[in-house]
PDB file of N, CA and C in Angstrom:
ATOM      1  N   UNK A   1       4.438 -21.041  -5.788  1.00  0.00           N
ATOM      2  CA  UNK A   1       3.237 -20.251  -5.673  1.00  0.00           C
ATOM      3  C   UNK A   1       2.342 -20.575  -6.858  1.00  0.00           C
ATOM      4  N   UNK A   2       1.045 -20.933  -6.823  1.00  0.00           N
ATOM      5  CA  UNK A   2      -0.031 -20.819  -7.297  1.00  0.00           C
ATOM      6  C   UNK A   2      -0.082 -19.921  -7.794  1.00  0.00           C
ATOM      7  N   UNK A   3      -0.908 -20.019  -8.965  1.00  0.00           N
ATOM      8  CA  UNK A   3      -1.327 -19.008 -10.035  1.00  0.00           C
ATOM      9  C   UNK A   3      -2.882 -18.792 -10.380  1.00  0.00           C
ATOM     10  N   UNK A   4      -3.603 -17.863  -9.987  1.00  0.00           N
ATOM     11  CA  UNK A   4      -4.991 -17.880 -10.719  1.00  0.00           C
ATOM     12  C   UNK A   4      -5.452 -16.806 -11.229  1.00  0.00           C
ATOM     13  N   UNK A   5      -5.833 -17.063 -12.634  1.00  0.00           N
ATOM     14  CA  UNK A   5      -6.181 -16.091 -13.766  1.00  0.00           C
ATOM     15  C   UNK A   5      -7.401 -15.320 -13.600  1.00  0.00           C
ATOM     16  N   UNK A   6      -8.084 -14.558 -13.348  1.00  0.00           N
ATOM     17  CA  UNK A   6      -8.844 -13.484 -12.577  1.00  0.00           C
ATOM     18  C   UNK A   6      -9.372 -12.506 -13.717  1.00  0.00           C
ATOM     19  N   UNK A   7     -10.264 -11.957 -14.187  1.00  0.00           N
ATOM     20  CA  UNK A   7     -10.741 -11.508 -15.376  1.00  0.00           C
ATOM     21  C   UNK A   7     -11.266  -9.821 -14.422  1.00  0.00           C
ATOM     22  N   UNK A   8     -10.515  -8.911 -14.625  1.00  0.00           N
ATOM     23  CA  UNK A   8     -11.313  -7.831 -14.161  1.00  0.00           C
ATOM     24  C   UNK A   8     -11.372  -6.608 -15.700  1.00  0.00           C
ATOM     25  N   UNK A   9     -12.086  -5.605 -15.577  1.00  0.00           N
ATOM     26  CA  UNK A   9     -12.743  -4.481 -16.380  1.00  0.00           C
ATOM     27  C   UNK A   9     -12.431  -3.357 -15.713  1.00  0.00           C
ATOM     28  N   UNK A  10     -11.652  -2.588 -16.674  1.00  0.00           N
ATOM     29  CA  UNK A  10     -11.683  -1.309 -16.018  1.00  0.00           C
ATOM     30  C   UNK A  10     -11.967  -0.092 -17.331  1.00  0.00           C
ATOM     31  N   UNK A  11     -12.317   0.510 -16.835  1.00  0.00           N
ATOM     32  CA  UNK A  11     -12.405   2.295 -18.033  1.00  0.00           C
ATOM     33  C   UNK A  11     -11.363   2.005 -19.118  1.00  0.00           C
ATOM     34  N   UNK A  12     -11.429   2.376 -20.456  1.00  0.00           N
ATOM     35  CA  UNK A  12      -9.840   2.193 -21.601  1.00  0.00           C
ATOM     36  C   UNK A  12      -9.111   3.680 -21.167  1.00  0.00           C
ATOM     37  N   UNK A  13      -9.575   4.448 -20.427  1.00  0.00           N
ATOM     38  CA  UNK A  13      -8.269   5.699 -19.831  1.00  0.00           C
ATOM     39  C   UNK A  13      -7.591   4.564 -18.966  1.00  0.00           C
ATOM     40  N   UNK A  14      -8.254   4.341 -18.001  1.00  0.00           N
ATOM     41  CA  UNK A  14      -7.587   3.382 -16.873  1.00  0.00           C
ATOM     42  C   UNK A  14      -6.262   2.222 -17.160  1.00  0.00           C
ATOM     43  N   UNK A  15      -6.866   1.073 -18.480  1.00  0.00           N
ATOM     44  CA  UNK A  15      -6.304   0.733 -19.107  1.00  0.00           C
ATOM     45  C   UNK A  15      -4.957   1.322 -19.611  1.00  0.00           C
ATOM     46  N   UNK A  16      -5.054   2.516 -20.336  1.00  0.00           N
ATOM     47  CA  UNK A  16      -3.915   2.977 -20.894  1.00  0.00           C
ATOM     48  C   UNK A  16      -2.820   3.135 -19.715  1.00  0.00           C
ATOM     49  N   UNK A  17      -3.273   3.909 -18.477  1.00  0.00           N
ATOM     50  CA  UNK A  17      -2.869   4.359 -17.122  1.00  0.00           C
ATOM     51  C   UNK A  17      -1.498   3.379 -16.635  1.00  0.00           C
ATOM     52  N   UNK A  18      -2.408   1.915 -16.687  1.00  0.00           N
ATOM     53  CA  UNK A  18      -1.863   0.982 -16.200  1.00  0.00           C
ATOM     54  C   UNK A  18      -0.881   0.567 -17.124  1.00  0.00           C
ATOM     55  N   UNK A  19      -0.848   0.523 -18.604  1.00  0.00           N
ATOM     56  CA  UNK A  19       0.045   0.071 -19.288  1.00  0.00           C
ATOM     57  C   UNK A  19       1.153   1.316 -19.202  1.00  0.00           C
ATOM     58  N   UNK A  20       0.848   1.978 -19.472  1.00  0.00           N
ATOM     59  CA  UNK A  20       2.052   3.358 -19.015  1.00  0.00           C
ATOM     60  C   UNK A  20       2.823   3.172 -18.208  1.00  0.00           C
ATOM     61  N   UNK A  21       2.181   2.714 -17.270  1.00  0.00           N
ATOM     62  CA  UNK A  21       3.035   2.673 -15.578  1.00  0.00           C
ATOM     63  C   UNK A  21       3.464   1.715 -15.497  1.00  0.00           C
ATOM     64  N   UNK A  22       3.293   0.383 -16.072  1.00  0.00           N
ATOM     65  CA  UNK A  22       3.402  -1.051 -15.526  1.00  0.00           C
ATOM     66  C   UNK A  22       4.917  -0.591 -16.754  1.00  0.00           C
ATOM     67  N   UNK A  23       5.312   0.119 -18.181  1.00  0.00           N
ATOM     68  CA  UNK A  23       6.181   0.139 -18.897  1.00  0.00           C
ATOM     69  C   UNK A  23       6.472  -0.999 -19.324  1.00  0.00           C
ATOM     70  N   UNK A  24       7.737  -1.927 -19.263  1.00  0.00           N
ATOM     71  CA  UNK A  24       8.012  -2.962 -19.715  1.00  0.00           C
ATOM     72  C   UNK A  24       7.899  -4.680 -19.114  1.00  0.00           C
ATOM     73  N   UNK A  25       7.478  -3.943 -17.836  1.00  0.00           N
ATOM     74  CA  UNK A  25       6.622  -5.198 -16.873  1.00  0.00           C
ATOM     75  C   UNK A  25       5.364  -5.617 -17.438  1.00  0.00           C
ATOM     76  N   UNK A  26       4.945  -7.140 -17.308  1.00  0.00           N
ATOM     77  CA  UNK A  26       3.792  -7.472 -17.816  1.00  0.00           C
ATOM     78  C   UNK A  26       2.736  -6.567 -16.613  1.00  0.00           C
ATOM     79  N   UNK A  27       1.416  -6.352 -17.240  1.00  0.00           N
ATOM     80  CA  UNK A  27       0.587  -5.693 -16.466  1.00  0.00           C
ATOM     81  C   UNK A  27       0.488  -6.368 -15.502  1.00  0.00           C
ATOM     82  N   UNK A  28      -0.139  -7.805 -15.593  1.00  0.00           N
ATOM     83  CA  UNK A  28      -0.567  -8.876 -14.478  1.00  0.00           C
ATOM     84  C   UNK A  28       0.461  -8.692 -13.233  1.00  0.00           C
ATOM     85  N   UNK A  29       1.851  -8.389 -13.773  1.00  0.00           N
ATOM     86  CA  UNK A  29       2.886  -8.335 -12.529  1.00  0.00           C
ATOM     87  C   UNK A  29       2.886  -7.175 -11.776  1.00  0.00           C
ATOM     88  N   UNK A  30       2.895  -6.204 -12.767  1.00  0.00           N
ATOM     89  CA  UNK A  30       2.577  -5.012 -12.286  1.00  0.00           C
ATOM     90  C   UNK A  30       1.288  -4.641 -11.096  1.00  0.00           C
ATOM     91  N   UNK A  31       0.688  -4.885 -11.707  1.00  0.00           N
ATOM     92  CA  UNK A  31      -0.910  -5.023 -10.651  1.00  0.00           C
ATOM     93  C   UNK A  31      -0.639  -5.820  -9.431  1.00  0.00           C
ATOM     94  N   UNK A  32      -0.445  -6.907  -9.513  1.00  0.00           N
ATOM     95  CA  UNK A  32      -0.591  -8.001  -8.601  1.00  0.00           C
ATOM     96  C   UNK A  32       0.422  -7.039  -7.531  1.00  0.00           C
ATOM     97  N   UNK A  33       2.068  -6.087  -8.253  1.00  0.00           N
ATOM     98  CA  UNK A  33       2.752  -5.661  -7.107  1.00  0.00           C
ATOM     99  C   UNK A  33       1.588  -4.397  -6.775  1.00  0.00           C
ATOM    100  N   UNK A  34       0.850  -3.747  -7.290  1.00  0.00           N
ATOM    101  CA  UNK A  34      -0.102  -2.534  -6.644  1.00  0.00           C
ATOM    102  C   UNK A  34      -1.099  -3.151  -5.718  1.00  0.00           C
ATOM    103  N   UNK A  35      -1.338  -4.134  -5.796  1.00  0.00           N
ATOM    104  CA  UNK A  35      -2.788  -4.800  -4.946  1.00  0.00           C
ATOM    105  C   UNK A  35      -1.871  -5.497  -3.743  1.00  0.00           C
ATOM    106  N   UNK A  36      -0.753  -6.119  -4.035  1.00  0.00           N
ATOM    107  CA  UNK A  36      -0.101  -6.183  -2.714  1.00  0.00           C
ATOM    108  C   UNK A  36       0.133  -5.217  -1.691  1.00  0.00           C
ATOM    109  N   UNK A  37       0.666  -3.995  -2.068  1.00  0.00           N
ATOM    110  CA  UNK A  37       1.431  -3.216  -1.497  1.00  0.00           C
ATOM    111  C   UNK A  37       0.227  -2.622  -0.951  1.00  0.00           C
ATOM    112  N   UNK A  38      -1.660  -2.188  -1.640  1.00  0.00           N
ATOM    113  CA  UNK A  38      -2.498  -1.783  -0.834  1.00  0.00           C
ATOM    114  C   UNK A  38      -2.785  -2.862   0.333  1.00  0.00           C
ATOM    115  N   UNK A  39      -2.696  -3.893   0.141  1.00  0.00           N
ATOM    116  CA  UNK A  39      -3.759  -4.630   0.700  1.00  0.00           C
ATOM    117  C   UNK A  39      -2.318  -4.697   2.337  1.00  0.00           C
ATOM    118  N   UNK A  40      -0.621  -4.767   1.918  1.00  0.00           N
ATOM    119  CA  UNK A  40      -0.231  -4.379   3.420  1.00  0.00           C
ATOM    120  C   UNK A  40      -0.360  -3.681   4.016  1.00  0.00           C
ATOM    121  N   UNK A  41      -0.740  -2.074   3.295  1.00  0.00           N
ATOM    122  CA  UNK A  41      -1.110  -0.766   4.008  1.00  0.00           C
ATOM    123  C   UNK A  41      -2.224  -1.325   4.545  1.00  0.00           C
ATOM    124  N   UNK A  42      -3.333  -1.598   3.926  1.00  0.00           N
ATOM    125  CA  UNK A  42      -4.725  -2.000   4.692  1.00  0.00           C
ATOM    126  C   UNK A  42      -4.408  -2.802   5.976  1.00  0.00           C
ATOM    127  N   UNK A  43      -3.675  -3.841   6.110  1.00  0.00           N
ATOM    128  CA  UNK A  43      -3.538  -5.217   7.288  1.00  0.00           C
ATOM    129  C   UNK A  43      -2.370  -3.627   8.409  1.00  0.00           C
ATOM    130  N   UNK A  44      -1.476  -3.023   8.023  1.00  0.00           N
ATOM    131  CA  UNK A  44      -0.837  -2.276   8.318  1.00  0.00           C
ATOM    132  C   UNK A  44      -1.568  -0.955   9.520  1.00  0.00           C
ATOM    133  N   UNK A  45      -2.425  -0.940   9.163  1.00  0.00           N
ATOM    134  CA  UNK A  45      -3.457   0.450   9.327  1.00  0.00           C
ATOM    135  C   UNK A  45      -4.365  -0.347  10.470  1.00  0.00           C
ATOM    136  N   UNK A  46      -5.073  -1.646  10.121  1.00  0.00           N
ATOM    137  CA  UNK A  46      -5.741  -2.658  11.276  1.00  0.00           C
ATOM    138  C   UNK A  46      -4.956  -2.692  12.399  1.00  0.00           C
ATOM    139  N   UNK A  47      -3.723  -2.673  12.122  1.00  0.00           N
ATOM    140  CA  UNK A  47      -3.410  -3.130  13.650  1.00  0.00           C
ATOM    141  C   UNK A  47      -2.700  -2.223  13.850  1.00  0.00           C
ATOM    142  N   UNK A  48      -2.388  -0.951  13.339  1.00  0.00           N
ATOM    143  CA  UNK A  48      -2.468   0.441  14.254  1.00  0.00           C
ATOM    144  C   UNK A  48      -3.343   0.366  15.315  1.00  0.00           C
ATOM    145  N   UNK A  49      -4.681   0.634  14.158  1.00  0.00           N
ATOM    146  CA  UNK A  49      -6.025   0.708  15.211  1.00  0.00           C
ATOM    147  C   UNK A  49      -6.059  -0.010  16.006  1.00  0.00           C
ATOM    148  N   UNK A  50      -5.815  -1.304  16.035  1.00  0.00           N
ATOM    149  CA  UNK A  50      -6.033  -2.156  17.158  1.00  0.00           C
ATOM    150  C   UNK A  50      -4.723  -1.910  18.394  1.00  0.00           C
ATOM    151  N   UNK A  51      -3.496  -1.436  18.139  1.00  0.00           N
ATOM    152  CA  UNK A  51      -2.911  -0.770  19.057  1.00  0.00           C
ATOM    153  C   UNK A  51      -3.248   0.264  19.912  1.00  0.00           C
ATOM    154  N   UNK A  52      -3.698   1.489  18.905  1.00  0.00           N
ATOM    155  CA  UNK A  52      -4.681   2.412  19.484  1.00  0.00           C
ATOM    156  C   UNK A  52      -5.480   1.828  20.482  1.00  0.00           C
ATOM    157  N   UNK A  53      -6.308   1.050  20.064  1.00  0.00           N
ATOM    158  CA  UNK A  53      -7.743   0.375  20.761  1.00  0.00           C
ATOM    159  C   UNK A  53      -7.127  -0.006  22.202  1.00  0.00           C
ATOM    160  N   UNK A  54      -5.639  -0.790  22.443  1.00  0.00           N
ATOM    161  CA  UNK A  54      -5.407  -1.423  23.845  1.00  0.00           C
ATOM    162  C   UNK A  54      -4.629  -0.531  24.632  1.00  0.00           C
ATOM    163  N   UNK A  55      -4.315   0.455  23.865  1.00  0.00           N
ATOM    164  CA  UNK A  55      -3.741   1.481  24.313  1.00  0.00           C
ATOM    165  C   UNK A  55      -4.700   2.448  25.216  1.00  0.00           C
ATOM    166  N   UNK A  56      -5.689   2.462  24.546  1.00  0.00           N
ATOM    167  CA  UNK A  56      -6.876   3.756  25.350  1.00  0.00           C
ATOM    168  C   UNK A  56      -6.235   5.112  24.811  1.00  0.00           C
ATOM    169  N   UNK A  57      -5.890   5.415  24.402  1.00  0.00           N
ATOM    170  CA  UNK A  57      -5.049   6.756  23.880  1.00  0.00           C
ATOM    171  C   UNK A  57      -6.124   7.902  23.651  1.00  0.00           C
ATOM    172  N   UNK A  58      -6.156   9.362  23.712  1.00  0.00           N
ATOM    173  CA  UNK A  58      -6.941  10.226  23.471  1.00  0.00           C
ATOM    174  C   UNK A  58      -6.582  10.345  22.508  1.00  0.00           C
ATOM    175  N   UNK A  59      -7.810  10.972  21.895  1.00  0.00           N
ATOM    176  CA  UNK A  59      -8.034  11.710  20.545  1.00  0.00           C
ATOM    177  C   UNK A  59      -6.798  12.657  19.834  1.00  0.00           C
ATOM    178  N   UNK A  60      -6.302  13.445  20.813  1.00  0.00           N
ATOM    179  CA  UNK A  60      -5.341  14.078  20.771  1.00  0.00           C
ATOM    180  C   UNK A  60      -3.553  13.386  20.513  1.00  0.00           C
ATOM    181  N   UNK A  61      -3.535  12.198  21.289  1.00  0.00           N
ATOM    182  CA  UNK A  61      -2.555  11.393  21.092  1.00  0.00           C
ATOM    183  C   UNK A  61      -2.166  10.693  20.011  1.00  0.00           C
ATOM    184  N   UNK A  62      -3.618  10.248  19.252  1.00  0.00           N
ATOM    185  CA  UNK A  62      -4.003   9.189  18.385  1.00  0.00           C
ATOM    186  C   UNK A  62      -3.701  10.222  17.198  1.00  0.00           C
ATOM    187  N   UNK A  63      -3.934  11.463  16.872  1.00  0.00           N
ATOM    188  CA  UNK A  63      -3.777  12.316  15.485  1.00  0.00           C
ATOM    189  C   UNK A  63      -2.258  12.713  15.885  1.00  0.00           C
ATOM    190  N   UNK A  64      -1.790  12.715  16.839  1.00  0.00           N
ATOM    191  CA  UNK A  64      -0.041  13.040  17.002  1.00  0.00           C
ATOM    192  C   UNK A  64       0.651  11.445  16.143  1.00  0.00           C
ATOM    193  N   UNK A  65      -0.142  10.435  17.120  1.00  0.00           N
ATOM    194  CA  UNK A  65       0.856   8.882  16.171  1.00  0.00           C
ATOM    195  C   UNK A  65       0.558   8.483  15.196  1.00  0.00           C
ATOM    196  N   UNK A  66      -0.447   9.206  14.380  1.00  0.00           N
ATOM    197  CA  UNK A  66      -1.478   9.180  12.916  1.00  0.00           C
ATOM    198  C   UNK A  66      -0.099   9.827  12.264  1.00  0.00           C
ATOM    199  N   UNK A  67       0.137  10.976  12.784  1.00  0.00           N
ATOM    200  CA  UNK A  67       1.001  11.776  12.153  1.00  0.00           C
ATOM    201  C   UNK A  67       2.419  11.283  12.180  1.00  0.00           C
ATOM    202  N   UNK A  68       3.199  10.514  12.937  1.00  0.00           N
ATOM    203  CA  UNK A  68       4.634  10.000  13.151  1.00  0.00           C
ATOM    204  C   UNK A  68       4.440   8.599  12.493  1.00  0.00           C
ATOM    205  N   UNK A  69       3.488   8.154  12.443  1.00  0.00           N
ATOM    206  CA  UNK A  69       3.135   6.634  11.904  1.00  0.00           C
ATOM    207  C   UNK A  69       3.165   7.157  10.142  1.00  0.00           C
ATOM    208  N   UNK A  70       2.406   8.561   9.852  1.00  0.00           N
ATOM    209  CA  UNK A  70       1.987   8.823   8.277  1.00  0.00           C
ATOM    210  C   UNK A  70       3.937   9.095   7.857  1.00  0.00           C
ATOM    211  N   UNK A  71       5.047   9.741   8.706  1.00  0.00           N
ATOM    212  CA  UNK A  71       5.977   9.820   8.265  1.00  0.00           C
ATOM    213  C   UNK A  71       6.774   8.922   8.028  1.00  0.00           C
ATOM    214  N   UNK A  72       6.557   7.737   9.077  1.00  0.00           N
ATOM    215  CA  UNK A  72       7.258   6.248   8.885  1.00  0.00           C
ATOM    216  C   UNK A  72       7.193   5.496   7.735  1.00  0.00           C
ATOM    217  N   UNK A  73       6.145   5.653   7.102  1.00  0.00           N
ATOM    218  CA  UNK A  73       5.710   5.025   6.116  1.00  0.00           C
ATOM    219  C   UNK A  73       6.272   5.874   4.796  1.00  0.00           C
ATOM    220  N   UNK A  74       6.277   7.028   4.958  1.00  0.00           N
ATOM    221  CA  UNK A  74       6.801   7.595   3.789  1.00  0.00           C
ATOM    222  C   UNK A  74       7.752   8.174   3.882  1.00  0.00           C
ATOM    223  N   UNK A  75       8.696   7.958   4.451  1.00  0.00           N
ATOM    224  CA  UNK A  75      10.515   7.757   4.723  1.00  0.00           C
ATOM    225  C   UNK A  75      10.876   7.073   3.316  1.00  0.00           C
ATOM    226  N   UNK A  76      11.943   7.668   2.794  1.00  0.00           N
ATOM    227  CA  UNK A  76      12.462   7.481   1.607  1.00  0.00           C
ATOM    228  C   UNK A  76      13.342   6.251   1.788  1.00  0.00           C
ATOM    229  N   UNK A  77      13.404   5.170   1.239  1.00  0.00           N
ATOM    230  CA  UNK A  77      14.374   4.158   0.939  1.00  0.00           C
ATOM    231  C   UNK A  77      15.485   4.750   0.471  1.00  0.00           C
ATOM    232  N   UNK A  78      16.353   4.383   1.440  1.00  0.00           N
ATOM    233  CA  UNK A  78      18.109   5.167   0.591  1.00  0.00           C
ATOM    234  C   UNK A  78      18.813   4.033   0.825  1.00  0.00           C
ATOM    235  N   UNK A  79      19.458   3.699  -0.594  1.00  0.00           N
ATOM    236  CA  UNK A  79      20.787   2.735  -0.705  1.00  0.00           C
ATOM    237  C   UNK A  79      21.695   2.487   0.006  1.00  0.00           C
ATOM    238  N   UNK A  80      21.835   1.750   0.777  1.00  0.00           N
ATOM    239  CA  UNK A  80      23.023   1.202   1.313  1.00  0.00           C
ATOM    240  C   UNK A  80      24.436   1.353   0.559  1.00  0.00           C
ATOM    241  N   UNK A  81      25.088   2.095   1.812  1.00  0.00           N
ATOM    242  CA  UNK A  81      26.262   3.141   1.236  1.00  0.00           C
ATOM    243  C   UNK A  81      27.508   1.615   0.496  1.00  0.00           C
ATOM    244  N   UNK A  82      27.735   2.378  -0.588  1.00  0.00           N
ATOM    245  CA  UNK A  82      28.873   1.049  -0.953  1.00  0.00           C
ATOM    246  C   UNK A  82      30.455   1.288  -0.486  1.00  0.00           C
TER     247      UNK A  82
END
């Protein structure tokens, strides 16, 4: 994998934010895993909608699988029993 060095600016609260959280990970790694993980929710969420879309689904249907789709996603990762 390619590497390219990218210059962004943010607020020095923000800054601090990120070094806090990123802890003993370099920031760059850190980030790069936060901008991944939005940008699958984003591609993730497109082709909901576009399921929705071939589906024809009512309004009513669509905020029921909004809602079973919002729990799928935030289902807890649990360890594989040893």
């Amino acid at each position: 994998m390619s590497i390219r060095r990218i210059t962004i600016s943010v607020p020095e609260s923000v800054a601090g934010r990120i070094k806090r959280a990123a802890r003993s990970k370099p920031v760059s790694a850190w980030v790069t895993d936060v901008i991944e993980a939005h940008l699958d929710d984003a591609e993730m969420d497109r082709q909901w909608r576009a399921f929705y879309e071939d589906l024809g689904l009512s309004p009513q249907d669509e905020r029921r699988g909004d809602r079973l789709f919002d729990r799928l996603r935030r289902a807890p990762v649990r360890p594989a029993p040893r």
